[in-house]
PDB file of N, CA and C in Angstrom:
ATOM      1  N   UNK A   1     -61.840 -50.787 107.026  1.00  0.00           N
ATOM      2  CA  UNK A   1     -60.841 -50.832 105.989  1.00  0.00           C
ATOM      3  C   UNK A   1     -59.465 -50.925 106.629  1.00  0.00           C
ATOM      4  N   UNK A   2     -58.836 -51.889 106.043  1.00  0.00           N
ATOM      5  CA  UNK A   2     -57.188 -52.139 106.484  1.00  0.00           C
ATOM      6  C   UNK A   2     -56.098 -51.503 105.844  1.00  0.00           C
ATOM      7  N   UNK A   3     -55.902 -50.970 106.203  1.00  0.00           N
ATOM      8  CA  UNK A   3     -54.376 -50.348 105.359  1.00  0.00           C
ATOM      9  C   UNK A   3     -52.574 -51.227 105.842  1.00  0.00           C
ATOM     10  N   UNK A   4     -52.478 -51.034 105.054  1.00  0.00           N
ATOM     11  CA  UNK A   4     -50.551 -52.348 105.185  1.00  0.00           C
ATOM     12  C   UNK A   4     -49.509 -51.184 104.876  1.00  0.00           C
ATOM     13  N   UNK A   5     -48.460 -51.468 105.349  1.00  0.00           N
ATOM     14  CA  UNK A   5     -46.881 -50.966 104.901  1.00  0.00           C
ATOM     15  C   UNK A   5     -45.689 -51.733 105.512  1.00  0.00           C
ATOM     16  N   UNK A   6     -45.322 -51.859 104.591  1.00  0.00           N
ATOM     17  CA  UNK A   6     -44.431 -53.324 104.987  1.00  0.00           C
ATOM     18  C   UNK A   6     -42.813 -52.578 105.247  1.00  0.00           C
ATOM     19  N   UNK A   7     -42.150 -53.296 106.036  1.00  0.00           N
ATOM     20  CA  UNK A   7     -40.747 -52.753 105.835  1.00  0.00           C
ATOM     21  C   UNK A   7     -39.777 -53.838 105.398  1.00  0.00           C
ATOM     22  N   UNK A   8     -39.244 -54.165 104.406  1.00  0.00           N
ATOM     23  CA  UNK A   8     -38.355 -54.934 104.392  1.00  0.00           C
ATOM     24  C   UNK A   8     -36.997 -55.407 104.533  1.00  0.00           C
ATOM     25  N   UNK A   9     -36.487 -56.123 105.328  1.00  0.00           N
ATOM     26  CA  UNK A   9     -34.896 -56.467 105.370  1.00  0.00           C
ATOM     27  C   UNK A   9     -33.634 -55.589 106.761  1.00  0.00           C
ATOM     28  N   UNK A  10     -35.071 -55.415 107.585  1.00  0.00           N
ATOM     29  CA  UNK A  10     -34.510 -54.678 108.899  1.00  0.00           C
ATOM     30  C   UNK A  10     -33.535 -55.282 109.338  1.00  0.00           C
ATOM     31  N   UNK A  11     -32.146 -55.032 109.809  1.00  0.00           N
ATOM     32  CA  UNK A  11     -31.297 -55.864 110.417  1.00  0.00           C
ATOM     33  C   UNK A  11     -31.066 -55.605 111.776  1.00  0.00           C
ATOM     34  N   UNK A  12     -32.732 -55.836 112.735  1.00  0.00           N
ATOM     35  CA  UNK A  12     -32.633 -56.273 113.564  1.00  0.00           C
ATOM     36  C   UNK A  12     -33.721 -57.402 114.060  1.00  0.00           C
ATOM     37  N   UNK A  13     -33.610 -58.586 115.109  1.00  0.00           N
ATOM     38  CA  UNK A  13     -34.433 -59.889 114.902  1.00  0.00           C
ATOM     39  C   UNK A  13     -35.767 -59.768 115.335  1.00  0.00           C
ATOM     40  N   UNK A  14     -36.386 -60.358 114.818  1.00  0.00           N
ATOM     41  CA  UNK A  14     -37.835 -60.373 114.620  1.00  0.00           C
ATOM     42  C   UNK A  14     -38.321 -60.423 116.050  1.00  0.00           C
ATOM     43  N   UNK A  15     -37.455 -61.427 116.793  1.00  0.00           N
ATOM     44  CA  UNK A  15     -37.910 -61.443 118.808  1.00  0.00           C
ATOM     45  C   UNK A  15     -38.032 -59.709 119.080  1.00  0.00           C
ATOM     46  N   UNK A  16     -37.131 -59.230 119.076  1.00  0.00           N
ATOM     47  CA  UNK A  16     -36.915 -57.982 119.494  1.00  0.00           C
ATOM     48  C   UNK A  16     -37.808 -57.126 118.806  1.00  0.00           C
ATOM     49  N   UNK A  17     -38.219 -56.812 117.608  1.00  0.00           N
ATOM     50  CA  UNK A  17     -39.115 -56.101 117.183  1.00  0.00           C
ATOM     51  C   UNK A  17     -40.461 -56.668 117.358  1.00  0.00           C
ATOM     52  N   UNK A  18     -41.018 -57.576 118.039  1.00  0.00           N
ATOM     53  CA  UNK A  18     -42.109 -58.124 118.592  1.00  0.00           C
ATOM     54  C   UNK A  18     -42.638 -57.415 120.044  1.00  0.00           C
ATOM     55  N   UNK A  19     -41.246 -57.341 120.332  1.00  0.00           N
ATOM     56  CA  UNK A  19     -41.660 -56.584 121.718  1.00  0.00           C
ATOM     57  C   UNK A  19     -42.071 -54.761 121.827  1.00  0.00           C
ATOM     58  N   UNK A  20     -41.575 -54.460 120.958  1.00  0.00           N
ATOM     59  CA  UNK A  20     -41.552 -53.013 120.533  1.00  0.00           C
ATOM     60  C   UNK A  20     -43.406 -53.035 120.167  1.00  0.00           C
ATOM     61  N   UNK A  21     -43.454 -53.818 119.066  1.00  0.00           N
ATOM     62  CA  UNK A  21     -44.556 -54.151 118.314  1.00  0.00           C
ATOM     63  C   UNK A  21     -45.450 -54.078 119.025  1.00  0.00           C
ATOM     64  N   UNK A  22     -45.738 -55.292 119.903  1.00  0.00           N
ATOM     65  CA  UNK A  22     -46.833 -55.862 121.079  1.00  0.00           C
ATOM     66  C   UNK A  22     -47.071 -54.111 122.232  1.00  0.00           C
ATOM     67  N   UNK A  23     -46.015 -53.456 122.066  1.00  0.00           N
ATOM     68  CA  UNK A  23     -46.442 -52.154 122.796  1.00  0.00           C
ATOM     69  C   UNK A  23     -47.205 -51.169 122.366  1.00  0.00           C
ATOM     70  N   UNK A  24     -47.258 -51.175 121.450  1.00  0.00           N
ATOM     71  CA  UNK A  24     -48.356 -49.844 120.288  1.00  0.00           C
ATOM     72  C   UNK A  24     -49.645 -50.860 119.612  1.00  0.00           C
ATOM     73  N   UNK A  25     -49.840 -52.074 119.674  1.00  0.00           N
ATOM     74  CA  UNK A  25     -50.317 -52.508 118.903  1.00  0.00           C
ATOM     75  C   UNK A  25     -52.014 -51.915 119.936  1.00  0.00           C
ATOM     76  N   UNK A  26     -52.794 -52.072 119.181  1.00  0.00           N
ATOM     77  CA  UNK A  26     -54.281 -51.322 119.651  1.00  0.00           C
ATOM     78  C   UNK A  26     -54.466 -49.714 119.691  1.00  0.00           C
ATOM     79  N   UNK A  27     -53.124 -49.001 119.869  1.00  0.00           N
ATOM     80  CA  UNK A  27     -53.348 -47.745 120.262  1.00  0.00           C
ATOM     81  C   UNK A  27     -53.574 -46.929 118.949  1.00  0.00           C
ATOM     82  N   UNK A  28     -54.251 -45.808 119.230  1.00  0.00           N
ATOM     83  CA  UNK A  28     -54.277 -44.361 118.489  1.00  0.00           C
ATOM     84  C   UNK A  28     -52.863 -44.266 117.663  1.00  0.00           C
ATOM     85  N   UNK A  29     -52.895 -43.949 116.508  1.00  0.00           N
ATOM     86  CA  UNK A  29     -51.732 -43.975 115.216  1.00  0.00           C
ATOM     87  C   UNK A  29     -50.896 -42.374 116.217  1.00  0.00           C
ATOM     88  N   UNK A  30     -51.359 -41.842 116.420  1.00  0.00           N
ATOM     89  CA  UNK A  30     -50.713 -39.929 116.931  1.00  0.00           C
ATOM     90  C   UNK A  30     -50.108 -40.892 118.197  1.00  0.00           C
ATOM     91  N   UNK A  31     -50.822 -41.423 119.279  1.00  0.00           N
ATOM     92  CA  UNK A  31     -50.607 -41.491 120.402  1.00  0.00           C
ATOM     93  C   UNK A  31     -49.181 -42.858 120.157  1.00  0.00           C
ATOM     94  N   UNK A  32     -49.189 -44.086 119.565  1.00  0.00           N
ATOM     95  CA  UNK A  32     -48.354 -44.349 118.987  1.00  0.00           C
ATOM     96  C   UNK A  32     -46.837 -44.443 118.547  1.00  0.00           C
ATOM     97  N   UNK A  33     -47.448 -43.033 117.481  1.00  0.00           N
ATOM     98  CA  UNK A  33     -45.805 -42.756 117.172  1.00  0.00           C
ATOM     99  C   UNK A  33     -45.044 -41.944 118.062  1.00  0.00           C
ATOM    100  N   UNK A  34     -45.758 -41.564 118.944  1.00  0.00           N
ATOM    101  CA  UNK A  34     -45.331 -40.418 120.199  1.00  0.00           C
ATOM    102  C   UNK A  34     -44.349 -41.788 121.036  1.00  0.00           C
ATOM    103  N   UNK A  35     -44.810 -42.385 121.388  1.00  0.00           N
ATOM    104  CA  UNK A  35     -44.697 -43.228 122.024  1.00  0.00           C
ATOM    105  C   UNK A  35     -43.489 -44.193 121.698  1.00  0.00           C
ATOM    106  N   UNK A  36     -43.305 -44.296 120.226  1.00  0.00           N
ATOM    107  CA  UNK A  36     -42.359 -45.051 119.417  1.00  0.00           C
ATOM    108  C   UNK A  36     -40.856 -44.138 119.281  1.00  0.00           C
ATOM    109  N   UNK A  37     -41.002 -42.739 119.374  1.00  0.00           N
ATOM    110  CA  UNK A  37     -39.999 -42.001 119.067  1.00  0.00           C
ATOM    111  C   UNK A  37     -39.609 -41.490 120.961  1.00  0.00           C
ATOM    112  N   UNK A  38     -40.269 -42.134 121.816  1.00  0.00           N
ATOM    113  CA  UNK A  38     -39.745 -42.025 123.151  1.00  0.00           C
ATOM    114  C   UNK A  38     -39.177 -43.545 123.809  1.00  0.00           C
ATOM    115  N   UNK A  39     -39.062 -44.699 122.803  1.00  0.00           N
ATOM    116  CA  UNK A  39     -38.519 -45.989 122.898  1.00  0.00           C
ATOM    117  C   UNK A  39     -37.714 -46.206 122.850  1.00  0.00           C
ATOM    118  N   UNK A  40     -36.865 -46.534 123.625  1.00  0.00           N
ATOM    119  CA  UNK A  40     -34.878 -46.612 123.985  1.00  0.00           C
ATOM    120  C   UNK A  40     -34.416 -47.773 123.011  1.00  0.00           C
ATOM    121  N   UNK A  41     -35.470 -48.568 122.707  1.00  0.00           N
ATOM    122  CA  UNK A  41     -35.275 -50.071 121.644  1.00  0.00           C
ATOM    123  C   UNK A  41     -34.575 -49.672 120.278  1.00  0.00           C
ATOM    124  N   UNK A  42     -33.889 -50.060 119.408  1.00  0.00           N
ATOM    125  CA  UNK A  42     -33.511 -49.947 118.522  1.00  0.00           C
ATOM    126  C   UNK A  42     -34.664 -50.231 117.290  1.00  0.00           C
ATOM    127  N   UNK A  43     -35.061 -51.059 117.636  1.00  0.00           N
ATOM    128  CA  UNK A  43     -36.445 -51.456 117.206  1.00  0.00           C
ATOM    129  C   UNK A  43     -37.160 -50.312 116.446  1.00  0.00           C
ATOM    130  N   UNK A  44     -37.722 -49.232 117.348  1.00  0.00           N
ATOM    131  CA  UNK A  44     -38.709 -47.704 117.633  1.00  0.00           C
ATOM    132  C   UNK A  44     -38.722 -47.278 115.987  1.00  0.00           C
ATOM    133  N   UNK A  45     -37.551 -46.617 115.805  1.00  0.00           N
ATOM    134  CA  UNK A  45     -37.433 -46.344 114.304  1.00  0.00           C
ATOM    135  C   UNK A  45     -37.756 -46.886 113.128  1.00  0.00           C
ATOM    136  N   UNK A  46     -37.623 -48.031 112.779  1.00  0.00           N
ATOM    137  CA  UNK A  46     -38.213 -48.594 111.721  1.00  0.00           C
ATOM    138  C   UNK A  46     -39.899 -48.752 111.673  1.00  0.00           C
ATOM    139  N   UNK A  47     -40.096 -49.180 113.102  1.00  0.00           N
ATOM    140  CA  UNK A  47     -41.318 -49.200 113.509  1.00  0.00           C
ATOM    141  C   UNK A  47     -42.091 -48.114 113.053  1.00  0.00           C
ATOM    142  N   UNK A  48     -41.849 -46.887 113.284  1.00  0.00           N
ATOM    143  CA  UNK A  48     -42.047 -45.539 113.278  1.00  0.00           C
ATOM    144  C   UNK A  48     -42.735 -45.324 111.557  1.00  0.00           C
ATOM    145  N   UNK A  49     -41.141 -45.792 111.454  1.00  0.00           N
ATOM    146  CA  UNK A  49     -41.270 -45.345 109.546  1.00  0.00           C
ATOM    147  C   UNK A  49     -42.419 -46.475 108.791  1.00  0.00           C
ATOM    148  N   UNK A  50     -42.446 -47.294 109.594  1.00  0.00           N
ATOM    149  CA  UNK A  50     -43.588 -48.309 108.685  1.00  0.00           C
ATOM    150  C   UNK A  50     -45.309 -47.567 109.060  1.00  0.00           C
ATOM    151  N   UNK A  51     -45.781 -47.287 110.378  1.00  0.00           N
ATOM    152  CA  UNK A  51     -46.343 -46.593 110.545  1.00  0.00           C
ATOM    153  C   UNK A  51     -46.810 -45.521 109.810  1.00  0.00           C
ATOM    154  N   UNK A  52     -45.186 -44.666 110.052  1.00  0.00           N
ATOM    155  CA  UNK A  52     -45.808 -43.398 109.208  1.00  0.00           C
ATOM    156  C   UNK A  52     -45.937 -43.982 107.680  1.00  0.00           C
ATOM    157  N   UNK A  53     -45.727 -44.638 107.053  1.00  0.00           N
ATOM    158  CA  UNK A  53     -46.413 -44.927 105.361  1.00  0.00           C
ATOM    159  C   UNK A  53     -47.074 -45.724 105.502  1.00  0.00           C
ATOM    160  N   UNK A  54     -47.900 -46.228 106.425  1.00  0.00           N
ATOM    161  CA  UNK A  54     -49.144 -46.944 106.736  1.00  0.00           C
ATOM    162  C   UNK A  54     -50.275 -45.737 106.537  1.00  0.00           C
ATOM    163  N   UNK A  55     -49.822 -44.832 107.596  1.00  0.00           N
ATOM    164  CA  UNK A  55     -50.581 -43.447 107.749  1.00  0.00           C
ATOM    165  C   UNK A  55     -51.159 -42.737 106.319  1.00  0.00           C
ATOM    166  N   UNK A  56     -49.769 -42.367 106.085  1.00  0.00           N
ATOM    167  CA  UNK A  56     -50.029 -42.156 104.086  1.00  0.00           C
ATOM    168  C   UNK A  56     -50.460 -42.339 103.326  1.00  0.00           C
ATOM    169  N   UNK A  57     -50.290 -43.808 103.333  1.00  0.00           N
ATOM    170  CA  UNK A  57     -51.114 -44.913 102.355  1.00  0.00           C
ATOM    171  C   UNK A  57     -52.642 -44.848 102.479  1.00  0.00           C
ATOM    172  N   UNK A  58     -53.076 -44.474 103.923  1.00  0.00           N
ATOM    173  CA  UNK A  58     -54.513 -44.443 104.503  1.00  0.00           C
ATOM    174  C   UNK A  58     -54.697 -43.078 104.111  1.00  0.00           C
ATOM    175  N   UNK A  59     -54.139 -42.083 103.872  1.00  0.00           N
ATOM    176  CA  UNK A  59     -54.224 -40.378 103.929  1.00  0.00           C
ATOM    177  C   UNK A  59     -54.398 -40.343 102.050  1.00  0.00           C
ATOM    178  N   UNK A  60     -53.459 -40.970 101.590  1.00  0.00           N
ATOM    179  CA  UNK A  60     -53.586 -40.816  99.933  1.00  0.00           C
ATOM    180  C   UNK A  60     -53.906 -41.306  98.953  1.00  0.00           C
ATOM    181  N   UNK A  61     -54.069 -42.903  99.124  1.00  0.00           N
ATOM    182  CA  UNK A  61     -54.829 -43.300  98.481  1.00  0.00           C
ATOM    183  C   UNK A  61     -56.388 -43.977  98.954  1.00  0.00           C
ATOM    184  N   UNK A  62     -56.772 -43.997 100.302  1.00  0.00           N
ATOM    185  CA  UNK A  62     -58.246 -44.260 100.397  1.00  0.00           C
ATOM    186  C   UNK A  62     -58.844 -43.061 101.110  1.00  0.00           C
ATOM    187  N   UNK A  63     -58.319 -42.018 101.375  1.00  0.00           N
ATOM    188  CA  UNK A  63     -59.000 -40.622 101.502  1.00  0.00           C
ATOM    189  C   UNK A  63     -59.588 -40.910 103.171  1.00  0.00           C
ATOM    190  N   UNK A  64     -58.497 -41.213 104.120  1.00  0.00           N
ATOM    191  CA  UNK A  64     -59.195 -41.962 105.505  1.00  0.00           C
ATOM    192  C   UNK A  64     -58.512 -40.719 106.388  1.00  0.00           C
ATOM    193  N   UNK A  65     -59.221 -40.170 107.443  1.00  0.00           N
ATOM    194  CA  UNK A  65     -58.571 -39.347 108.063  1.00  0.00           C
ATOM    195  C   UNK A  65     -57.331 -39.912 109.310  1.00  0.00           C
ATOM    196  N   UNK A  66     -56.859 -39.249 109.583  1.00  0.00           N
ATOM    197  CA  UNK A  66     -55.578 -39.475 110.573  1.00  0.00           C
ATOM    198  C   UNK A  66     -56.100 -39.958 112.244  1.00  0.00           C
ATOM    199  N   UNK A  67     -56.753 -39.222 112.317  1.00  0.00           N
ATOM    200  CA  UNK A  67     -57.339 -39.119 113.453  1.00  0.00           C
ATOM    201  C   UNK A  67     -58.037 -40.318 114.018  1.00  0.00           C
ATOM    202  N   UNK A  68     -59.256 -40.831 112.593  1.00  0.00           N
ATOM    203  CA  UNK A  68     -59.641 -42.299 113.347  1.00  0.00           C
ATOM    204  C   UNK A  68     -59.057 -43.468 113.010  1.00  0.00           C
ATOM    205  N   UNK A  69     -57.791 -43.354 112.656  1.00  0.00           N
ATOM    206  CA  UNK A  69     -57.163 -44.674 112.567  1.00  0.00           C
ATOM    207  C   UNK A  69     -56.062 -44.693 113.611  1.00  0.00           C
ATOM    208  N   UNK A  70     -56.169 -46.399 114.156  1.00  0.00           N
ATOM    209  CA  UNK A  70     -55.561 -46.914 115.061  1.00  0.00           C
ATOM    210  C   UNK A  70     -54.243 -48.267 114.335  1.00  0.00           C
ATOM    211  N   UNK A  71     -53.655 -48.544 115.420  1.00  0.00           N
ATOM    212  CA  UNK A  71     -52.674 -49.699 114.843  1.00  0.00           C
ATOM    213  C   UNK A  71     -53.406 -51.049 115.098  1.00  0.00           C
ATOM    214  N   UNK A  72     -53.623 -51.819 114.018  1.00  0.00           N
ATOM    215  CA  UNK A  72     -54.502 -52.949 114.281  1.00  0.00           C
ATOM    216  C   UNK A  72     -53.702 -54.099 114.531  1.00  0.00           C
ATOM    217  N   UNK A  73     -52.303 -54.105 114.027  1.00  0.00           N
ATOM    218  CA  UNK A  73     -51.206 -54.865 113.956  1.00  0.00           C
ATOM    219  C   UNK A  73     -49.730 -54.365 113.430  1.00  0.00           C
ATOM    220  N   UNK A  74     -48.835 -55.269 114.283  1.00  0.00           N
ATOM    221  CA  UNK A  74     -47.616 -55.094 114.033  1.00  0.00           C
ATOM    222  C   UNK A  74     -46.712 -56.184 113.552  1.00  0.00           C
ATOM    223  N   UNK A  75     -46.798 -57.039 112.569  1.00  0.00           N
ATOM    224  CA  UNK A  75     -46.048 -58.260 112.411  1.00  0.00           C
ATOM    225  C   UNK A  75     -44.610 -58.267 112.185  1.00  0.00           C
ATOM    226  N   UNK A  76     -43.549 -58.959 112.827  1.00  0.00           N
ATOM    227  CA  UNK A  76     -42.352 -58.825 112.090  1.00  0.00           C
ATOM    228  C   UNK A  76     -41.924 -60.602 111.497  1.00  0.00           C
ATOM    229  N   UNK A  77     -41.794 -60.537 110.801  1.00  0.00           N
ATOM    230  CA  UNK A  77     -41.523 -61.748 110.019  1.00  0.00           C
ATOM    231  C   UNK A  77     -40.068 -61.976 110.258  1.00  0.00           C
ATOM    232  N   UNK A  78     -39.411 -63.244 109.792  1.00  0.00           N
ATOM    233  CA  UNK A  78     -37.967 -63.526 109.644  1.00  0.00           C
ATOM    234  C   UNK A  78     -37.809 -62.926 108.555  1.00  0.00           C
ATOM    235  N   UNK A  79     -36.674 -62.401 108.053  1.00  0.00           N
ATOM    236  CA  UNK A  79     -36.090 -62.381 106.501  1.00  0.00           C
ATOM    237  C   UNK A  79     -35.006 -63.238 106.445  1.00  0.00           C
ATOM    238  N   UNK A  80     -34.231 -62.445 105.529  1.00  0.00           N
ATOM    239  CA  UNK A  80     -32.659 -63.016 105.523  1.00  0.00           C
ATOM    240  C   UNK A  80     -32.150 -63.902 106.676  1.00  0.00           C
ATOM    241  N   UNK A  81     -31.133 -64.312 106.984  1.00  0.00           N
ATOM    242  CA  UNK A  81     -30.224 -64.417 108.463  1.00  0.00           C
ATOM    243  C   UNK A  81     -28.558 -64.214 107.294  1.00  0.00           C
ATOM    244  N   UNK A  82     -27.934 -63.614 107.841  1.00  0.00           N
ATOM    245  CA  UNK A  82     -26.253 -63.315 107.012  1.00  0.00           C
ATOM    246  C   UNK A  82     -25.697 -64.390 108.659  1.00  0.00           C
ATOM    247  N   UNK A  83     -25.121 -65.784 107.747  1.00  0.00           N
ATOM    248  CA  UNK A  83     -24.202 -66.642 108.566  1.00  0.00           C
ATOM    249  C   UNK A  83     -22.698 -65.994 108.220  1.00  0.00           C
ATOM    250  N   UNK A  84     -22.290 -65.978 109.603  1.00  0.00           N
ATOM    251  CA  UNK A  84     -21.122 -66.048 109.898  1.00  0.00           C
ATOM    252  C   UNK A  84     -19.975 -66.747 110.828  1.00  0.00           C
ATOM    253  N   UNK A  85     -18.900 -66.876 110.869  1.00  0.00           N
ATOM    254  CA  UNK A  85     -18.276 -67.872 111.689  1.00  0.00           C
ATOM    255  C   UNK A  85     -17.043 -67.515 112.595  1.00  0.00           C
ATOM    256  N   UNK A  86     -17.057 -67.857 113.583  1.00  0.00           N
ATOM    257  CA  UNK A  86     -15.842 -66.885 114.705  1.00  0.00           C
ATOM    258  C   UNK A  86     -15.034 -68.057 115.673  1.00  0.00           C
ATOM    259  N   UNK A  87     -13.692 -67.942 115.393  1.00  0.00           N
ATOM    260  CA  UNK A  87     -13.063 -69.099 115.284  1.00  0.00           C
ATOM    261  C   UNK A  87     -12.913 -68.749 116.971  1.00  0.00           C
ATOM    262  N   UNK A  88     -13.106 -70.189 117.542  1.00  0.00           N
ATOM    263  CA  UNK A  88     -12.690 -71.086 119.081  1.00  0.00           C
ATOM    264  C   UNK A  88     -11.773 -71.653 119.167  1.00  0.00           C
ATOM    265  N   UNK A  89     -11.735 -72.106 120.279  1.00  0.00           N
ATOM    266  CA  UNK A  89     -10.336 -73.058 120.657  1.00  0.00           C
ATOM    267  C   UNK A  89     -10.513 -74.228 120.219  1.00  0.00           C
ATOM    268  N   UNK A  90      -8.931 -74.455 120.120  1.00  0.00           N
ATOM    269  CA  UNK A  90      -8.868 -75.941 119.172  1.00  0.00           C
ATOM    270  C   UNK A  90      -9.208 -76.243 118.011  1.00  0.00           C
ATOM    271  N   UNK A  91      -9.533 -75.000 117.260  1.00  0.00           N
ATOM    272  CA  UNK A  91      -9.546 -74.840 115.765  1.00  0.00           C
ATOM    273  C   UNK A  91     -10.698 -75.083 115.244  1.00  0.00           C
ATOM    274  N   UNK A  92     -11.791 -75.021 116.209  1.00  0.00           N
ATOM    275  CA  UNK A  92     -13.272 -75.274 115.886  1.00  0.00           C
ATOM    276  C   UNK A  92     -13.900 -73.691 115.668  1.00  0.00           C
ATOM    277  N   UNK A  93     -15.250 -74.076 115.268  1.00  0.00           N
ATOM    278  CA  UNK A  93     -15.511 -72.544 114.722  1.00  0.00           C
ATOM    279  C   UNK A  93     -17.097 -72.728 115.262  1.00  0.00           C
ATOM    280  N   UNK A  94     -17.303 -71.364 115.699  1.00  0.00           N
ATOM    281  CA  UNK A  94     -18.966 -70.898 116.388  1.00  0.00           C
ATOM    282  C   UNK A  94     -19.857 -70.159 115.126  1.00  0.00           C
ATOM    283  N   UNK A  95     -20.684 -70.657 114.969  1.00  0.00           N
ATOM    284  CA  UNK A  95     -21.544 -69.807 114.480  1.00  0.00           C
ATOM    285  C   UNK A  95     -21.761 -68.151 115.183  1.00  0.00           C
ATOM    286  N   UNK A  96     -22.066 -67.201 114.432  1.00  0.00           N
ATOM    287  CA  UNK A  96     -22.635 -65.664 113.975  1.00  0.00           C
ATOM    288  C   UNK A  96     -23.945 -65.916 112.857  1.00  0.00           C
ATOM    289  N   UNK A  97     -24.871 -65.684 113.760  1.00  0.00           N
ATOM    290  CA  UNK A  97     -26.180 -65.580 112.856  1.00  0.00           C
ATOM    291  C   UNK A  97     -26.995 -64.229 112.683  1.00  0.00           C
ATOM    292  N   UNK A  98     -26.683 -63.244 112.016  1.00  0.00           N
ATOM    293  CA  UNK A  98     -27.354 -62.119 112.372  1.00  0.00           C
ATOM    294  C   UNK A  98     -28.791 -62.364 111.208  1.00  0.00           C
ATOM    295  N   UNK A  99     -29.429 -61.901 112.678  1.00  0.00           N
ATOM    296  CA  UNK A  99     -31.094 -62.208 112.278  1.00  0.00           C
ATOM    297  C   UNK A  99     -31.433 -60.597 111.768  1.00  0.00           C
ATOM    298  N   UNK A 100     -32.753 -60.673 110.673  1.00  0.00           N
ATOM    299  CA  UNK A 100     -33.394 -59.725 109.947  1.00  0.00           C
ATOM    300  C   UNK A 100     -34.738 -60.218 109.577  1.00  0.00           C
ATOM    301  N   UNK A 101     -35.504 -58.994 109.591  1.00  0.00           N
ATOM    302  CA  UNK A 101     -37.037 -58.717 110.142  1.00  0.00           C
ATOM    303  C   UNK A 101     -37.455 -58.227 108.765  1.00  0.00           C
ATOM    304  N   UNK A 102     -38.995 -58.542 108.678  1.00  0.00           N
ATOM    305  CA  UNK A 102     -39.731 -57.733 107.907  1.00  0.00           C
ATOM    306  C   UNK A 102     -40.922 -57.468 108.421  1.00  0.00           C
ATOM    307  N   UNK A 103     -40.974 -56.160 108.734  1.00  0.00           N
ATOM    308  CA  UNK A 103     -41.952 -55.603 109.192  1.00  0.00           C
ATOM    309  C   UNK A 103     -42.761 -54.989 108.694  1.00  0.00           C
ATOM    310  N   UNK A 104     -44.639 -55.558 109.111  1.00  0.00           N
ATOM    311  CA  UNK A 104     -45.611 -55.077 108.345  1.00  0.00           C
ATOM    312  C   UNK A 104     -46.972 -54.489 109.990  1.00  0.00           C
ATOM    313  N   UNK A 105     -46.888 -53.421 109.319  1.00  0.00           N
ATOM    314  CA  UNK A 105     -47.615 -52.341 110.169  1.00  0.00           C
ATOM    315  C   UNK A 105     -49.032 -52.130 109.818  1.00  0.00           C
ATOM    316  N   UNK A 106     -50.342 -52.719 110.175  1.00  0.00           N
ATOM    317  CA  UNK A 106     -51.884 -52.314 109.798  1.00  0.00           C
ATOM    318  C   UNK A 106     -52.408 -51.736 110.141  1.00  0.00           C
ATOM    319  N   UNK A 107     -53.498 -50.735 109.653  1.00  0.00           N
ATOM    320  CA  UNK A 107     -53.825 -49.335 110.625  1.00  0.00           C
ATOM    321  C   UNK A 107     -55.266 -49.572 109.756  1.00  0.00           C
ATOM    322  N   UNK A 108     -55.922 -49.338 110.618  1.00  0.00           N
ATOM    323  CA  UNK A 108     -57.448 -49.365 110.514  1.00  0.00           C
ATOM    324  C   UNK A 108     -58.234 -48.308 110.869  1.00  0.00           C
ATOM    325  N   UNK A 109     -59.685 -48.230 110.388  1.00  0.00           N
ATOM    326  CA  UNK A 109     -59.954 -47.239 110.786  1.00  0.00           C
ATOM    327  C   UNK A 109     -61.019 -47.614 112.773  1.00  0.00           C
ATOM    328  N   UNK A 110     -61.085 -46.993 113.491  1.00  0.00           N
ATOM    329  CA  UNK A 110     -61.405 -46.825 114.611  1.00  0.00           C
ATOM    330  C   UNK A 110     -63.383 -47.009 114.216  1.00  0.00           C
ATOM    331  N   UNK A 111     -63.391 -48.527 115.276  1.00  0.00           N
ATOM    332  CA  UNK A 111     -64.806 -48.641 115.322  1.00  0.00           C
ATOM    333  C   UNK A 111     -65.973 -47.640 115.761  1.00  0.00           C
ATOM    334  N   UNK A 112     -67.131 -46.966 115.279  1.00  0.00           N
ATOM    335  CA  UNK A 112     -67.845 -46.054 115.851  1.00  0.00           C
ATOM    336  C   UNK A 112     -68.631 -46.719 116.976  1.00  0.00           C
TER     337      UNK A 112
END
């Protein structure tokens, strides 16, 4: 059984929360978030919080214990991008693209 918790509209880019991602992905949900709240990434936190209501979701509505569920996946999607523009020389102008994530966290239960 799969359990989901999605996070939506993170404003940080989907590259960067891939890498966070790709580090917990297979492990123990306990061992995990231990692991996520010792991550210098900015990333860690949201990560964390999608997790923990992955956890929940598996704890309250399908009655799954804590213990044998693992992270089966970590996806972060594009969302939004907020364009912006930052003026150069000679009166030309650079793009500002701040990128935003949606992150979806799957927790399964652990094969016997």
């Amino acid at each position: 059984m799969e359990v989901r918790a999605i996070a939506r509209g993170i404003r940080i880019s989907p590259r960067k929360v891939r890498l966070v991602g790709n580090a917990i992905k297979g492990k123990g949900v306990r061992e995990a978030m231990a692991a996520l709240q010792l991550i210098p990434n900015k990333a860690g936190e949201p990560i964390f919080q999608a997790v923990k209501s992955a956890v929940a979701n598996a704890e309250n509505n399908y009655n799954l214990a804590t213990e044998n569920l693992i992270v089966a996946q970590v996806l972060a999607d594009p969302g939004r991008s907020l364009k912006r523009f930052r003026a150069r020389a000679r009166g030309r102008a650079a793009p500002i693209i701040s990128r935003s994530s949606h992150i979806t966290v799957v927790v399964k239960e652990r094969e016997a």
